[in-house]
C-alpha atoms as a PDB file:
ATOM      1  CA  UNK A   1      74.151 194.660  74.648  1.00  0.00           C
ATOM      2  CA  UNK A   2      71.401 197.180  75.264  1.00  0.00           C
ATOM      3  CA  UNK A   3      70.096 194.819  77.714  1.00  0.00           C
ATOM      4  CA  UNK A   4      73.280 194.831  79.433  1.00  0.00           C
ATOM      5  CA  UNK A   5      73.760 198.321  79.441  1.00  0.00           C
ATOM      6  CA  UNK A   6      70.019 198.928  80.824  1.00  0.00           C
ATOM      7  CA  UNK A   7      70.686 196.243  83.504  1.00  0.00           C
ATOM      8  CA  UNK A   8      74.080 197.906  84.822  1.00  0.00           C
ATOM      9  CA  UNK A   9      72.498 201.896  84.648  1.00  0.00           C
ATOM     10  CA  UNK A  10      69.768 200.162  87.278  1.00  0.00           C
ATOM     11  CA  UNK A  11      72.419 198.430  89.045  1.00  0.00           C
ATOM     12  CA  UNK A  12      74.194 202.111  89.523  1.00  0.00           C
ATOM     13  CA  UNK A  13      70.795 203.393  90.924  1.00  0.00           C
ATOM     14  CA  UNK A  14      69.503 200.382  93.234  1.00  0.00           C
ATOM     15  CA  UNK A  15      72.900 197.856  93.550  1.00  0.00           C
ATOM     16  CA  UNK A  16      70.875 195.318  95.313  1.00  0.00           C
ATOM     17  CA  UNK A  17      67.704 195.451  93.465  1.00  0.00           C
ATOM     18  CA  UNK A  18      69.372 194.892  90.016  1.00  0.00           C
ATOM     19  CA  UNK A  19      72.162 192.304  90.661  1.00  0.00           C
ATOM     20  CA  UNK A  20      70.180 189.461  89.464  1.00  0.00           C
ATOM     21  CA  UNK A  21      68.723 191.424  86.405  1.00  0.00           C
ATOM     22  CA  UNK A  22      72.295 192.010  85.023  1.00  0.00           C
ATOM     23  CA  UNK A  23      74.059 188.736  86.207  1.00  0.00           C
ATOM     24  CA  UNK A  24      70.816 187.613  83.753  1.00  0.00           C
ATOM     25  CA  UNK A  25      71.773 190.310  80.981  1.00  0.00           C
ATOM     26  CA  UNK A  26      75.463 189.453  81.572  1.00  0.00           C
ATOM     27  CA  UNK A  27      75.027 186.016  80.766  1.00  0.00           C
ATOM     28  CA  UNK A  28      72.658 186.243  77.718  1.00  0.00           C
ATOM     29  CA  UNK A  29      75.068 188.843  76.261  1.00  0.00           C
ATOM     30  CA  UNK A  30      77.743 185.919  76.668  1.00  0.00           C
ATOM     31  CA  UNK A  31      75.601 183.251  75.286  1.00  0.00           C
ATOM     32  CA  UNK A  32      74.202 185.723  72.106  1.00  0.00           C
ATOM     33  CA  UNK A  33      77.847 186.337  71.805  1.00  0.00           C
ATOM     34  CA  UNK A  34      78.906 182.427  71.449  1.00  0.00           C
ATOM     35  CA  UNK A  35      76.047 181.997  69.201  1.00  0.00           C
ATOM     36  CA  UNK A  36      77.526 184.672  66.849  1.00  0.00           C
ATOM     37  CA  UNK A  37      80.972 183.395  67.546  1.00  0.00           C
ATOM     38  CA  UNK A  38      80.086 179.420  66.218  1.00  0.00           C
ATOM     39  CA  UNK A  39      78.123 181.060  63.533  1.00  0.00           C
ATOM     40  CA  UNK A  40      81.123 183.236  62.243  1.00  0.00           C
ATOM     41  CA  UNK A  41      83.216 180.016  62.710  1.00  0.00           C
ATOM     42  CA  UNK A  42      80.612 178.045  60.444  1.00  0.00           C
ATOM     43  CA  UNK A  43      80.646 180.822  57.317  1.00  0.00           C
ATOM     44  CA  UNK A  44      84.201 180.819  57.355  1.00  0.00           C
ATOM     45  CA  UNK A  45      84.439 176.980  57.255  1.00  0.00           C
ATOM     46  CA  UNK A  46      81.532 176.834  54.702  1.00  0.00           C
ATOM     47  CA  UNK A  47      83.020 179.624  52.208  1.00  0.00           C
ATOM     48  CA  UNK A  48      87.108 177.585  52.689  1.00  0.00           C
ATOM     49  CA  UNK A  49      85.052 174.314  51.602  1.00  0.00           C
ATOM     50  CA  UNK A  50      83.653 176.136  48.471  1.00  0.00           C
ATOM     51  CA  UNK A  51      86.977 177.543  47.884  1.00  0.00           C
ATOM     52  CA  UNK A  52      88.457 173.974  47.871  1.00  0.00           C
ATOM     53  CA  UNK A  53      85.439 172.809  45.680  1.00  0.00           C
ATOM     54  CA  UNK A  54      85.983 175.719  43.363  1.00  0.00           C
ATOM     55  CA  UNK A  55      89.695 174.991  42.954  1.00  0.00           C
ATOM     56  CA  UNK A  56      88.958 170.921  42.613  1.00  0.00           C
ATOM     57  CA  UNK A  57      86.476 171.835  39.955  1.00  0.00           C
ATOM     58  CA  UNK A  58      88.284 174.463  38.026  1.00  0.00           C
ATOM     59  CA  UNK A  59      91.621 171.369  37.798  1.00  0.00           C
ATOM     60  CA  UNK A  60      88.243 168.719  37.010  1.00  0.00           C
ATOM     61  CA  UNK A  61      87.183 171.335  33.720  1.00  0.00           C
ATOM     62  CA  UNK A  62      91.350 171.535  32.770  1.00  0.00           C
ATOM     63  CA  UNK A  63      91.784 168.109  33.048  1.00  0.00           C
ATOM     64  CA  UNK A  64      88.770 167.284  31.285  1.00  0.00           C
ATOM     65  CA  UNK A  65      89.641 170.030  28.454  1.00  0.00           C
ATOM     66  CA  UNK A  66      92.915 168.568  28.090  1.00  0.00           C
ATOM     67  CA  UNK A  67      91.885 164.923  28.360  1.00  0.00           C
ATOM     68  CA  UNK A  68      89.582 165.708  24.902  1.00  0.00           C
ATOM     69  CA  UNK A  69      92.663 166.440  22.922  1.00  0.00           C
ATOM     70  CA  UNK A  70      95.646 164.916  24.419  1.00  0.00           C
ATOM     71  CA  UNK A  71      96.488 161.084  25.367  1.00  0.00           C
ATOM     72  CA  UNK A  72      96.469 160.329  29.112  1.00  0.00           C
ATOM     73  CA  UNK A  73      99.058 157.642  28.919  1.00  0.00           C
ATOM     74  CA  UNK A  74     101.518 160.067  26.659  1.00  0.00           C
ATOM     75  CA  UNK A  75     100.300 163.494  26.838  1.00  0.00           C
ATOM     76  CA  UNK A  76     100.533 163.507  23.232  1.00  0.00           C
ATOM     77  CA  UNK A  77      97.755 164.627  20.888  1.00  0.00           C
ATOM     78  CA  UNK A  78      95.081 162.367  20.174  1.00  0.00           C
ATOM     79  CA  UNK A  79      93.217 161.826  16.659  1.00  0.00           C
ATOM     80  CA  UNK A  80      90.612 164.335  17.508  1.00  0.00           C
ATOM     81  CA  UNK A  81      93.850 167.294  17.663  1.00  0.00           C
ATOM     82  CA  UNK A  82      95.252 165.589  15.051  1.00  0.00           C
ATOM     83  CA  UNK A  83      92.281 166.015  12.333  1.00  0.00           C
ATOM     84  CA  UNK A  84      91.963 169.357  13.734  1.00  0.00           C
ATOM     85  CA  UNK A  85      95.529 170.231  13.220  1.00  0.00           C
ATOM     86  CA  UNK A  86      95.819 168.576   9.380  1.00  0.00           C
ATOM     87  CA  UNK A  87      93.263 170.754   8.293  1.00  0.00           C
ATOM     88  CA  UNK A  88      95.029 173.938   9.300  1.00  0.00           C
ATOM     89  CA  UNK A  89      98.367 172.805   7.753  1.00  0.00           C
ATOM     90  CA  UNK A  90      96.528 171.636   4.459  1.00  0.00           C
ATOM     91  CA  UNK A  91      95.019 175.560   4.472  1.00  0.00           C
ATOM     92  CA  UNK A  92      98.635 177.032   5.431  1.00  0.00           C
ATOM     93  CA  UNK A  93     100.094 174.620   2.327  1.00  0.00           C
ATOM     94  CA  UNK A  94      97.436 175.153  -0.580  1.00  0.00           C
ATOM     95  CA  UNK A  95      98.184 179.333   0.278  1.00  0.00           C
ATOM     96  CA  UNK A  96     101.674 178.791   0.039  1.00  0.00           C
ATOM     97  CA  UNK A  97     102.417 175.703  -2.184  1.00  0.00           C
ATOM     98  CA  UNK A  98     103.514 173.331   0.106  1.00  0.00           C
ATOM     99  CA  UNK A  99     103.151 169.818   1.159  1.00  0.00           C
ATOM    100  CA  UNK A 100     101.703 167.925   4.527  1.00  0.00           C
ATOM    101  CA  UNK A 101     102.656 164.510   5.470  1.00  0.00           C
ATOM    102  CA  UNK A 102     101.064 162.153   7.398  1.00  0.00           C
ATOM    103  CA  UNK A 103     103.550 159.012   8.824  1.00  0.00           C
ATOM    104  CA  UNK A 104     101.667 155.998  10.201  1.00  0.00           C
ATOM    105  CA  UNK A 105     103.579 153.979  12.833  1.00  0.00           C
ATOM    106  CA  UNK A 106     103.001 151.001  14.168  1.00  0.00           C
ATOM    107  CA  UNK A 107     105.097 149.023  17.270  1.00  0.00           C
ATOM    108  CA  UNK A 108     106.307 145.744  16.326  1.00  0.00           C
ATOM    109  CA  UNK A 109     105.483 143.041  18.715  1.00  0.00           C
ATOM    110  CA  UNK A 110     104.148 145.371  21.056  1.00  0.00           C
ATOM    111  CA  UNK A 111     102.131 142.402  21.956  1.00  0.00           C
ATOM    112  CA  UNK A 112     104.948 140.543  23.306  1.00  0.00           C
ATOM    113  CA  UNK A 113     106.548 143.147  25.265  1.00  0.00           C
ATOM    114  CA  UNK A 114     102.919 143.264  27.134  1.00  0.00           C
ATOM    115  CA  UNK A 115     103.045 139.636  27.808  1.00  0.00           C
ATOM    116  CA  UNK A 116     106.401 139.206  28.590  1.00  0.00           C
ATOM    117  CA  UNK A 117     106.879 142.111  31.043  1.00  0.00           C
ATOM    118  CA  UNK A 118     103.740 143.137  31.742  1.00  0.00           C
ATOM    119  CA  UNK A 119     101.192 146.178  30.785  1.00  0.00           C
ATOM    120  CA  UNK A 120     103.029 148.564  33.514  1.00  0.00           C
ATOM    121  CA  UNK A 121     106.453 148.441  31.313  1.00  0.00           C
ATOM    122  CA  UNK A 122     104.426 148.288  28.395  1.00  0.00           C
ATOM    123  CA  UNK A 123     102.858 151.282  29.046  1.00  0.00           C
ATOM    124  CA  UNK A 124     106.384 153.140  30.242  1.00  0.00           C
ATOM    125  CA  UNK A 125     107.764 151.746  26.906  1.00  0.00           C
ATOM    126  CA  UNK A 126     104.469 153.732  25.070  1.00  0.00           C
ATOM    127  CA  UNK A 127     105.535 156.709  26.951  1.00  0.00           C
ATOM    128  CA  UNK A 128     109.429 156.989  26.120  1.00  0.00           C
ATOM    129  CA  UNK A 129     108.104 155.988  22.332  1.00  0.00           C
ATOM    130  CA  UNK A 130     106.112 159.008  22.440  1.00  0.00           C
ATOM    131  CA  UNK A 131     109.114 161.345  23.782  1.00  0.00           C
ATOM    132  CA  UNK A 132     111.197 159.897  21.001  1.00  0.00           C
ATOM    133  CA  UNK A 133     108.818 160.636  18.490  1.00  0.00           C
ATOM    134  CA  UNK A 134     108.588 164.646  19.513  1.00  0.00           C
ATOM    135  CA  UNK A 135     111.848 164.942  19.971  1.00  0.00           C
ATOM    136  CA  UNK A 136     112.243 163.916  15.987  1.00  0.00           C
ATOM    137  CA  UNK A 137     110.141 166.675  14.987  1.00  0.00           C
ATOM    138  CA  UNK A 138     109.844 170.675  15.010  1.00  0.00           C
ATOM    139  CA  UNK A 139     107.742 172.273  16.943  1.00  0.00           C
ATOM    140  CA  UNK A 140     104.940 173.506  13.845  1.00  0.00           C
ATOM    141  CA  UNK A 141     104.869 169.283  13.818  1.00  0.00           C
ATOM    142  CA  UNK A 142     102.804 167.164  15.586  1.00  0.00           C
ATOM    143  CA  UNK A 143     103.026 164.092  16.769  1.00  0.00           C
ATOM    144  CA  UNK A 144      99.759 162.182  18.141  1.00  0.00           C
ATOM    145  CA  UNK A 145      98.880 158.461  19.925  1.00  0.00           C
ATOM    146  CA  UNK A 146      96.429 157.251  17.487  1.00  0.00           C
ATOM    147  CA  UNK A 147      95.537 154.416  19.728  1.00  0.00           C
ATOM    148  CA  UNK A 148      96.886 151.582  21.113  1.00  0.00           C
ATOM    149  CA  UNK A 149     100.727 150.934  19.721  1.00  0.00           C
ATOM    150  CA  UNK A 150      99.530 153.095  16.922  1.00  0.00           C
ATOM    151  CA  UNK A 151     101.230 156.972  16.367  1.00  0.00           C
ATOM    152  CA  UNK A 152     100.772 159.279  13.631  1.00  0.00           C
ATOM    153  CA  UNK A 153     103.505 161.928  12.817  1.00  0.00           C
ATOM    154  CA  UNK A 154     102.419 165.136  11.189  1.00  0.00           C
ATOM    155  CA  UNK A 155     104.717 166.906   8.729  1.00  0.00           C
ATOM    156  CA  UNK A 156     103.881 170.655   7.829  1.00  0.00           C
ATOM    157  CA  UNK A 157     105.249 173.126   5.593  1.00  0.00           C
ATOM    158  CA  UNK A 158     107.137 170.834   3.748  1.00  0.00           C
ATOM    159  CA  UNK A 159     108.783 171.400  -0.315  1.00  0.00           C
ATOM    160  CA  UNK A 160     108.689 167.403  -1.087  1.00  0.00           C
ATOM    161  CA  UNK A 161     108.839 164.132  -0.039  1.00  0.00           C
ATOM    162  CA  UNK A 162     112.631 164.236   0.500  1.00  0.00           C
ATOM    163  CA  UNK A 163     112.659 165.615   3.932  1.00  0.00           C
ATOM    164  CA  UNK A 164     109.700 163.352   5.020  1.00  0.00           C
ATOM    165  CA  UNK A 165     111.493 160.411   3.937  1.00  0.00           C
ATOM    166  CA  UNK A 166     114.556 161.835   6.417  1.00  0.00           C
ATOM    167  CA  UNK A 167     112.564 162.448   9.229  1.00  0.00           C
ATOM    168  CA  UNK A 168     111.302 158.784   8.854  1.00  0.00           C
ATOM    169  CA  UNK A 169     114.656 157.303   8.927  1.00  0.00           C
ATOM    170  CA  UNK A 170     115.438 159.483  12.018  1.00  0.00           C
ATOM    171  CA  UNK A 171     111.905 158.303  13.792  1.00  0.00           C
ATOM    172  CA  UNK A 172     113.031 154.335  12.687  1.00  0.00           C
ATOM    173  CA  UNK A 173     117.055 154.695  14.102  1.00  0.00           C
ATOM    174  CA  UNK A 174     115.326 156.638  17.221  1.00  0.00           C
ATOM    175  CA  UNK A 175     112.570 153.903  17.775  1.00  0.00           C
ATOM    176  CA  UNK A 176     115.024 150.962  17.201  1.00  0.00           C
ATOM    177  CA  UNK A 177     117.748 152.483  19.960  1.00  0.00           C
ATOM    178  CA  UNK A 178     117.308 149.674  22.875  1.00  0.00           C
ATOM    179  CA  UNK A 179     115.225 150.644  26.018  1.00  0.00           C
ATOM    180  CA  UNK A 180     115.805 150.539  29.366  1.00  0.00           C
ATOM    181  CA  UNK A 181     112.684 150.111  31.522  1.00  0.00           C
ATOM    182  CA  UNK A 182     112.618 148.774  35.255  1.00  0.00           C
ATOM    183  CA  UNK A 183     115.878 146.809  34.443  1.00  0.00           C
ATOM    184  CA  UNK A 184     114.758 145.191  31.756  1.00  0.00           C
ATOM    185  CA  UNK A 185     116.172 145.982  28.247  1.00  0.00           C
ATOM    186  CA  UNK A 186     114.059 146.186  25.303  1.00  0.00           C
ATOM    187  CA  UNK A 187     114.621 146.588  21.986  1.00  0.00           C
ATOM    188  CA  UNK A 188     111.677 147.922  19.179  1.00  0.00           C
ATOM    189  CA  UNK A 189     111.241 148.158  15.482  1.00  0.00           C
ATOM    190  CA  UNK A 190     108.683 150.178  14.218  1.00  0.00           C
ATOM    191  CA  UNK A 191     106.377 149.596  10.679  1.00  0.00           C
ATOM    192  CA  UNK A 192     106.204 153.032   8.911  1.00  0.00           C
ATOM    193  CA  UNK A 193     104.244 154.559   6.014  1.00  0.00           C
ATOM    194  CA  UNK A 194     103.367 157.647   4.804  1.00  0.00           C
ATOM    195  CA  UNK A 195     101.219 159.565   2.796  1.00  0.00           C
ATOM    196  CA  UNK A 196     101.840 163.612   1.173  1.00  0.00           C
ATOM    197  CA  UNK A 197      98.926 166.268   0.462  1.00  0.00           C
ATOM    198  CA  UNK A 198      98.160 167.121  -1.961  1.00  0.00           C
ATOM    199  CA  UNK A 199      99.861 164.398  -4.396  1.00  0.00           C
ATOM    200  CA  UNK A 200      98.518 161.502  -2.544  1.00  0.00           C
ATOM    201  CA  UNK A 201      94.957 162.888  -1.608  1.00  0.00           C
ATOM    202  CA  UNK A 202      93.333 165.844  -0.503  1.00  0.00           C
ATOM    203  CA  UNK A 203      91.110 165.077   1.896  1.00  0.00           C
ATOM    204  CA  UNK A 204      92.430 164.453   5.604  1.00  0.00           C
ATOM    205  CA  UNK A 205      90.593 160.744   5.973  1.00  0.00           C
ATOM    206  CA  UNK A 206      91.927 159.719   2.300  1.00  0.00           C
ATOM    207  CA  UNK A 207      95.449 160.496   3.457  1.00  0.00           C
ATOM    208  CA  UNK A 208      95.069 159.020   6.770  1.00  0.00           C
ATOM    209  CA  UNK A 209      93.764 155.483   5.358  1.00  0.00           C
ATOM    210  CA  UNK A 210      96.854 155.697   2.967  1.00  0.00           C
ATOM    211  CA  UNK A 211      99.294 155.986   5.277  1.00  0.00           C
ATOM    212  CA  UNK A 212      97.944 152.986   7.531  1.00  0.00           C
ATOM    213  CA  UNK A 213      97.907 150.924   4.376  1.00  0.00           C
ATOM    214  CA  UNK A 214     101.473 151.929   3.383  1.00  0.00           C
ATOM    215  CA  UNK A 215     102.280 150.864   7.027  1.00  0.00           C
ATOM    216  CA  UNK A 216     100.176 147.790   7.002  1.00  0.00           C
ATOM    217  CA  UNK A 217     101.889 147.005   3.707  1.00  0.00           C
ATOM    218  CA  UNK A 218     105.777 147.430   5.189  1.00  0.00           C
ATOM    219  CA  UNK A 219     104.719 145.435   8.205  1.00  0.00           C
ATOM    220  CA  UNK A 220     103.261 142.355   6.587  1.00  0.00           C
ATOM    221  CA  UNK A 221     105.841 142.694   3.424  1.00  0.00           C
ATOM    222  CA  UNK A 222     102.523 142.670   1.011  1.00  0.00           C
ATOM    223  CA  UNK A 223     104.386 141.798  -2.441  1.00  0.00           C
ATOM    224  CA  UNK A 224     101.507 143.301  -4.308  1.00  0.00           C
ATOM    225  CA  UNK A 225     103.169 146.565  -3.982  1.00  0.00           C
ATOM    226  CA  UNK A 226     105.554 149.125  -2.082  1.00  0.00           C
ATOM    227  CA  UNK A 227     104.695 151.227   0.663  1.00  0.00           C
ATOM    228  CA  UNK A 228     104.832 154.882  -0.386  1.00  0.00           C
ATOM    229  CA  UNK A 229     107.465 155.549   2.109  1.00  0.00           C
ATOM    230  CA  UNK A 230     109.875 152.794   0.006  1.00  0.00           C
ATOM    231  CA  UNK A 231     108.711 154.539  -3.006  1.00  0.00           C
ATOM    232  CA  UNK A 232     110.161 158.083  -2.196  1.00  0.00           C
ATOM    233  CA  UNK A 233     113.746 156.519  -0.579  1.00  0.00           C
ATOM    234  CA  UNK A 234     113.941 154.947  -3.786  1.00  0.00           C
END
């Protein structure tokens, strides 16, 4: 732009002399001021890309946070939530003399709905189990996809076994209600024990492998003994 400005007071004083100098400082002003223009264009491109990176990375870190403690297929909590979540209620229940439960479920013939229908309705099947299973509960509860056809239910602030045993008949009559997936109709049954802190152990992996063996024990009818779940309806 000085240039320019040089070029033209010359051109004022000598028109003929100068022409050439400022059609020369004319068009170098014009190409200086495309050069700035395509540069301008490229920092604004360059700083909307790192806003789309920073967005895709910010959802990456959520997803990834959430992906630690909840189930992809269900959204539910996972084990790792679950542990987590046991050994707050066992603190909130030995301060105020209550109980936790812990119900182990188990599908029956999960199996077969996967090979009869196929993994995709299996897996829709997994996911209306799962709203079922909240839906039984209160929200201070928690409800978690230990793996595979596999779901533990977590009972808090709880006076005795009475109302776990409730609940458990309300998961069961829930679970057993016939699905409708894709067109196809399905019907489920569901294996269920359960173990209580602090009368059945005290420690969150005790009362864990308890309840699976309760489960385990109602879904192969062992006739060694009763599930604990059997033992508190009586």
């Amino acid at each position: 732009m000085e240039r320019l400005r040089i070029a033209a007071a010359a051109h004022v004083a000598s028109p003929a002399a100068n022409l050439a100098e400022l059609r020369r400082a004319l068009a170098d002003t014009q190409r200086r001021y495309g050069v700035a223009l395509r540069q301008l264009d490229r920092l604004r491109r360059r700083d909307a890309l790192r806003e789309q990176e920073a967005v895709l990375l910010t959802d990456a870190v959520l997803k990834a946070r959430r992906f630690a403690y909840h189930d992809e297929l269900t959204g539910l909590p996972n084990r790792h939530l679950l542990a987590d979540r046991f050994n707050l209620a066992a603190a909130l229940a030995a301060r105020h003399r209550q109980h936790v439960a812990l119900l182990f479920l188990a599908l029956d013939r999960f199996k077969h709905v996967n090979d009869t229908f196929g993994h995709t309705i299996g897996d829709k099947l997994l996911q209306q189990v799962a709203a079922r299973l909240a839906a039984c509960i209160r929200a201070s509860d928690t409800a978690c996809r230990y793996g595979g056809d596999e779901f533990v239910v977590l009972l808090s602030e709880i006076a005795g076994t009475g109302r776990v045993a409730a609940v458990a008949e309300k998961i069961r009559a829930r679970i057993a209600a016939p699905y409708l997936i894709d067109g196809a109709e399905i019907t489920m049954t569901t294996s269920l024990g359960m173990a209580v802190y602090p009368d059945d152990a005290r420690g969150y992996d005790d009362l864990l492998r308890l309840s699976d063996l309760a489960m385990y024990r109602n879904k192969t009818g062992h006739p060694a003994a009763r599930s604990l779940l059997d033992s508190a309806l009586g």
